[in-house]
N, C-alpha and C. Protein backbone atom coordinates (compact mmCIF):
# COMPACT_ATOMS: atom_id res chain seq x y z
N UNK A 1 165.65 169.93 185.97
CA UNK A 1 166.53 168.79 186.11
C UNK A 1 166.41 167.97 184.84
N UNK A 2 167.33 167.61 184.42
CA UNK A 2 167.45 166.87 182.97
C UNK A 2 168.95 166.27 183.03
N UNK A 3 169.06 165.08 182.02
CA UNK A 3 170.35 164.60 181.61
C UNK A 3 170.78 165.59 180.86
N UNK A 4 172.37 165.54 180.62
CA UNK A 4 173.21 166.78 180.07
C UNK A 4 174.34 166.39 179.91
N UNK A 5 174.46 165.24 179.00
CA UNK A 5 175.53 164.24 178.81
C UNK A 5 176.70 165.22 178.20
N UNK A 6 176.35 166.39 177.63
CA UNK A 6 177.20 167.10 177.00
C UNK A 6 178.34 168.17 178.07
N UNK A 7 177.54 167.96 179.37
CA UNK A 7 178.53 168.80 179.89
C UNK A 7 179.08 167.52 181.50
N UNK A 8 179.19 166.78 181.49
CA UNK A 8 179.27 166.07 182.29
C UNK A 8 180.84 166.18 183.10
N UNK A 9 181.99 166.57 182.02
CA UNK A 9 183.27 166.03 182.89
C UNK A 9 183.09 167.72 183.78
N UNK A 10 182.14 168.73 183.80
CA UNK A 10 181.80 170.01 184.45
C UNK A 10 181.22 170.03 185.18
N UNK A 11 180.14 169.35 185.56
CA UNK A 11 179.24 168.69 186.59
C UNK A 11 179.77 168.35 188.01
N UNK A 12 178.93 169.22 188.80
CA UNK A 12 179.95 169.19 190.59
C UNK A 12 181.14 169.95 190.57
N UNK A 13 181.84 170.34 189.11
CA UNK A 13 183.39 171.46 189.27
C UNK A 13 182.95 172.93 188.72
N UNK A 14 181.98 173.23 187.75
CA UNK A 14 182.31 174.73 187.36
C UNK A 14 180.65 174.72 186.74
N UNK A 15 180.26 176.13 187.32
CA UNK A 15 179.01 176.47 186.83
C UNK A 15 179.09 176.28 185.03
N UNK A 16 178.37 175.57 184.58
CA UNK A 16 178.21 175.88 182.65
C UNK A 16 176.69 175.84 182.49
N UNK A 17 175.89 175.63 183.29
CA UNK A 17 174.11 175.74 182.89
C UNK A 17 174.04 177.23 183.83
N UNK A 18 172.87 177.54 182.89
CA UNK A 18 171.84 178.86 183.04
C UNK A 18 171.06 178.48 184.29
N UNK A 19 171.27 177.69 185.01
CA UNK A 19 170.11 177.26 185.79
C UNK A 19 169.76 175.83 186.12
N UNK A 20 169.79 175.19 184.86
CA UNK A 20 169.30 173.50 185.55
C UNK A 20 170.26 173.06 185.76
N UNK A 21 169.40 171.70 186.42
CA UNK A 21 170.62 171.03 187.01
C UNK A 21 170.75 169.97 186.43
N UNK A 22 171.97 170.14 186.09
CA UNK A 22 172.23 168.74 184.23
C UNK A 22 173.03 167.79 185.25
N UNK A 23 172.37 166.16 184.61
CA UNK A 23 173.13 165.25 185.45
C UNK A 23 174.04 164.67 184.06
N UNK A 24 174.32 163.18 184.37
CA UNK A 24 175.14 162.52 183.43
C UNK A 24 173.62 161.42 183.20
N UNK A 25 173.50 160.67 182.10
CA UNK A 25 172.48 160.35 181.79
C UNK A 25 171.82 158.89 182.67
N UNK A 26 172.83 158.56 183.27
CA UNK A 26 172.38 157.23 184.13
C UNK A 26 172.21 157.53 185.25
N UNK A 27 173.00 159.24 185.83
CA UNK A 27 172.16 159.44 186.99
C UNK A 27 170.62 160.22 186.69
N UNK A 28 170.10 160.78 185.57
CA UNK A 28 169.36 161.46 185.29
C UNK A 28 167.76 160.04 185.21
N UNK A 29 168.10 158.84 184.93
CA UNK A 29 167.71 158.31 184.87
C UNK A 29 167.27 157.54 186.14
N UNK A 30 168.21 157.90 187.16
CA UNK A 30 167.97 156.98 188.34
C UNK A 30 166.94 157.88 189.34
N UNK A 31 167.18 159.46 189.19
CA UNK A 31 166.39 160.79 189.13
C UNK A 31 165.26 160.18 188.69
N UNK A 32 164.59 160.02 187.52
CA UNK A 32 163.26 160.32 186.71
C UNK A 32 162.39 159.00 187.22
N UNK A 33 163.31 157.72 187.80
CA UNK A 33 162.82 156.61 187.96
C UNK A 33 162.61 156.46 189.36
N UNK A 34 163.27 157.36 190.28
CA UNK A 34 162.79 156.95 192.17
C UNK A 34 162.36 158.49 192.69
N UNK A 35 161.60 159.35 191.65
CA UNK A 35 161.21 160.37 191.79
C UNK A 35 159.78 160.88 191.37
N UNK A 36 158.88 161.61 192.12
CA UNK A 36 157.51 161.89 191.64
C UNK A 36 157.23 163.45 191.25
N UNK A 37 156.63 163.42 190.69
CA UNK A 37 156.17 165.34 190.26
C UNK A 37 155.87 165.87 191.25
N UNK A 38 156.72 167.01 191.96
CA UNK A 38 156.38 167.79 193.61
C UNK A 38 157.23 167.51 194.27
N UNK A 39 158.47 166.34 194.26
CA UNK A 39 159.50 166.36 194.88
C UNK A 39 160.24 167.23 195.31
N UNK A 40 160.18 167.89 196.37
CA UNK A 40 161.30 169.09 196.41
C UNK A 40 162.68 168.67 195.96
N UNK A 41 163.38 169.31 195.30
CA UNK A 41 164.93 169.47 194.64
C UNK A 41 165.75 170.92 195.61
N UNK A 42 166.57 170.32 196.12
CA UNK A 42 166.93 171.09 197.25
C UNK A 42 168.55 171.40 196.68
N UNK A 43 169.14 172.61 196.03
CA UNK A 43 170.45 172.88 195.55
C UNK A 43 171.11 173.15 196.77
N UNK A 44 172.34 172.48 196.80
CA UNK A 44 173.50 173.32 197.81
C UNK A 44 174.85 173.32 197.33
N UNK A 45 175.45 173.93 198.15
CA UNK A 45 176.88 174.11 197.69
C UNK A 45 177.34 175.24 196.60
N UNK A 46 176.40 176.25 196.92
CA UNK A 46 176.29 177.45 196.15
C UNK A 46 175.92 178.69 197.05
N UNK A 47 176.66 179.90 196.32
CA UNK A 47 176.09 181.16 197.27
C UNK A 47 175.69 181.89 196.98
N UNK A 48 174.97 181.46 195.82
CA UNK A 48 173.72 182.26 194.50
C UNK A 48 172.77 181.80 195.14
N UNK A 49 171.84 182.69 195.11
CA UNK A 49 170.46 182.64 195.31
C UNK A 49 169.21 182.84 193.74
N UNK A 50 168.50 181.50 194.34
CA UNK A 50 167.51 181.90 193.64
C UNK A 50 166.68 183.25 192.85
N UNK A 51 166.91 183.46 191.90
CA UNK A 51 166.31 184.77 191.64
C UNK A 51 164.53 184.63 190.86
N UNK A 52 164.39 185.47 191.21
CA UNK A 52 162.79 185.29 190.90
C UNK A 52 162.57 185.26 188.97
N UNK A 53 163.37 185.58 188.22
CA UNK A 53 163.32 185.52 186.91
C UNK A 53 164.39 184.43 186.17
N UNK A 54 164.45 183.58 186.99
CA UNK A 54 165.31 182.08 186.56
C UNK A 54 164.43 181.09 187.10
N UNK A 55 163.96 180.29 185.90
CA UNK A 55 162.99 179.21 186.57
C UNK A 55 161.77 179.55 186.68
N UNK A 56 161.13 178.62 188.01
CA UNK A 56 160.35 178.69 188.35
C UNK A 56 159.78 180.01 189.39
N UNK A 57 159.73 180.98 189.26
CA UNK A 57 159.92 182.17 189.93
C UNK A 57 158.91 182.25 190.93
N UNK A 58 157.68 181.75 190.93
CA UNK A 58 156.79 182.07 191.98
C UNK A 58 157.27 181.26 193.43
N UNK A 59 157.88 180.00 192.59
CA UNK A 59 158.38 178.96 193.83
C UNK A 59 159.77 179.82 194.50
N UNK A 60 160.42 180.64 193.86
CA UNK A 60 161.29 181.18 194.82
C UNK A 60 161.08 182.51 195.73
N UNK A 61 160.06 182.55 195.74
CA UNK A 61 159.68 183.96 196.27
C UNK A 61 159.18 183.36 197.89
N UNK A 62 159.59 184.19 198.73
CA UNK A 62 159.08 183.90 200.05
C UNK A 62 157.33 184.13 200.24
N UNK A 63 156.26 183.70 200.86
CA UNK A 63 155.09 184.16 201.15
C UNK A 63 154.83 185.64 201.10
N UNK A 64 155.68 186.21 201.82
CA UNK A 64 156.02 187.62 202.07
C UNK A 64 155.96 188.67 200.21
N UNK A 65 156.72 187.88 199.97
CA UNK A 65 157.39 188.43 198.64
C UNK A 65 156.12 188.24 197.78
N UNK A 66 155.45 187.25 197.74
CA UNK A 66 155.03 186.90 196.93
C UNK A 66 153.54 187.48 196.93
N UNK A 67 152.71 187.43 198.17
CA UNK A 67 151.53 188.59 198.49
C UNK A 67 152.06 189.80 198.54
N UNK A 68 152.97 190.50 198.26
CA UNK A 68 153.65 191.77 197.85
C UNK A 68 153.19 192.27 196.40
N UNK A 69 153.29 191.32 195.81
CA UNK A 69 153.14 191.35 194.22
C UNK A 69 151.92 190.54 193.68
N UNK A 70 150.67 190.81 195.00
CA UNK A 70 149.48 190.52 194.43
C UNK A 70 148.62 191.32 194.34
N UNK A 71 147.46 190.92 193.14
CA UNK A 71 146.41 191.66 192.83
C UNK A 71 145.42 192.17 194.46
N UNK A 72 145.40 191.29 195.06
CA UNK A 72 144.17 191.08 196.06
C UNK A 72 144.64 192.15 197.49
């Protein structure tokens, strides 16, 4: 999550990020200021799924998935 003043009149109408979620800079700010590190960020209005090699990948993996692809 970051400001992304550059793509703003696209924002809520047409995918243009790889992944984050770009605001306009005064909402990005209202984000960084009533928000703590661990907040869940919950996307909707999409029928893409998380893929495990975009992002944060361990966080999208189910429990299941994720002791699948462990050492132990």
């Amino acid at each position: 999550m970051h400001a992304a003043p550059w793509s703003s009149g696209s924002q809520g109408v047409a995918n243009v990020s790889h992944g984050c979620v770009g605001m306009a800079t005064d909402d990005a700010r209202w984000v960084f200021e009533n928000s703590r590190r661990g907040d869940v960020v919950e996307v909707t209005g999409t029928d893409r799924q998380m893929t495990l090699e975009n992002g944060w990948g361990d966080w999208n993996a189910t429990p299941e998935a994720y002791a699948e692809g462990s050492a132990l």
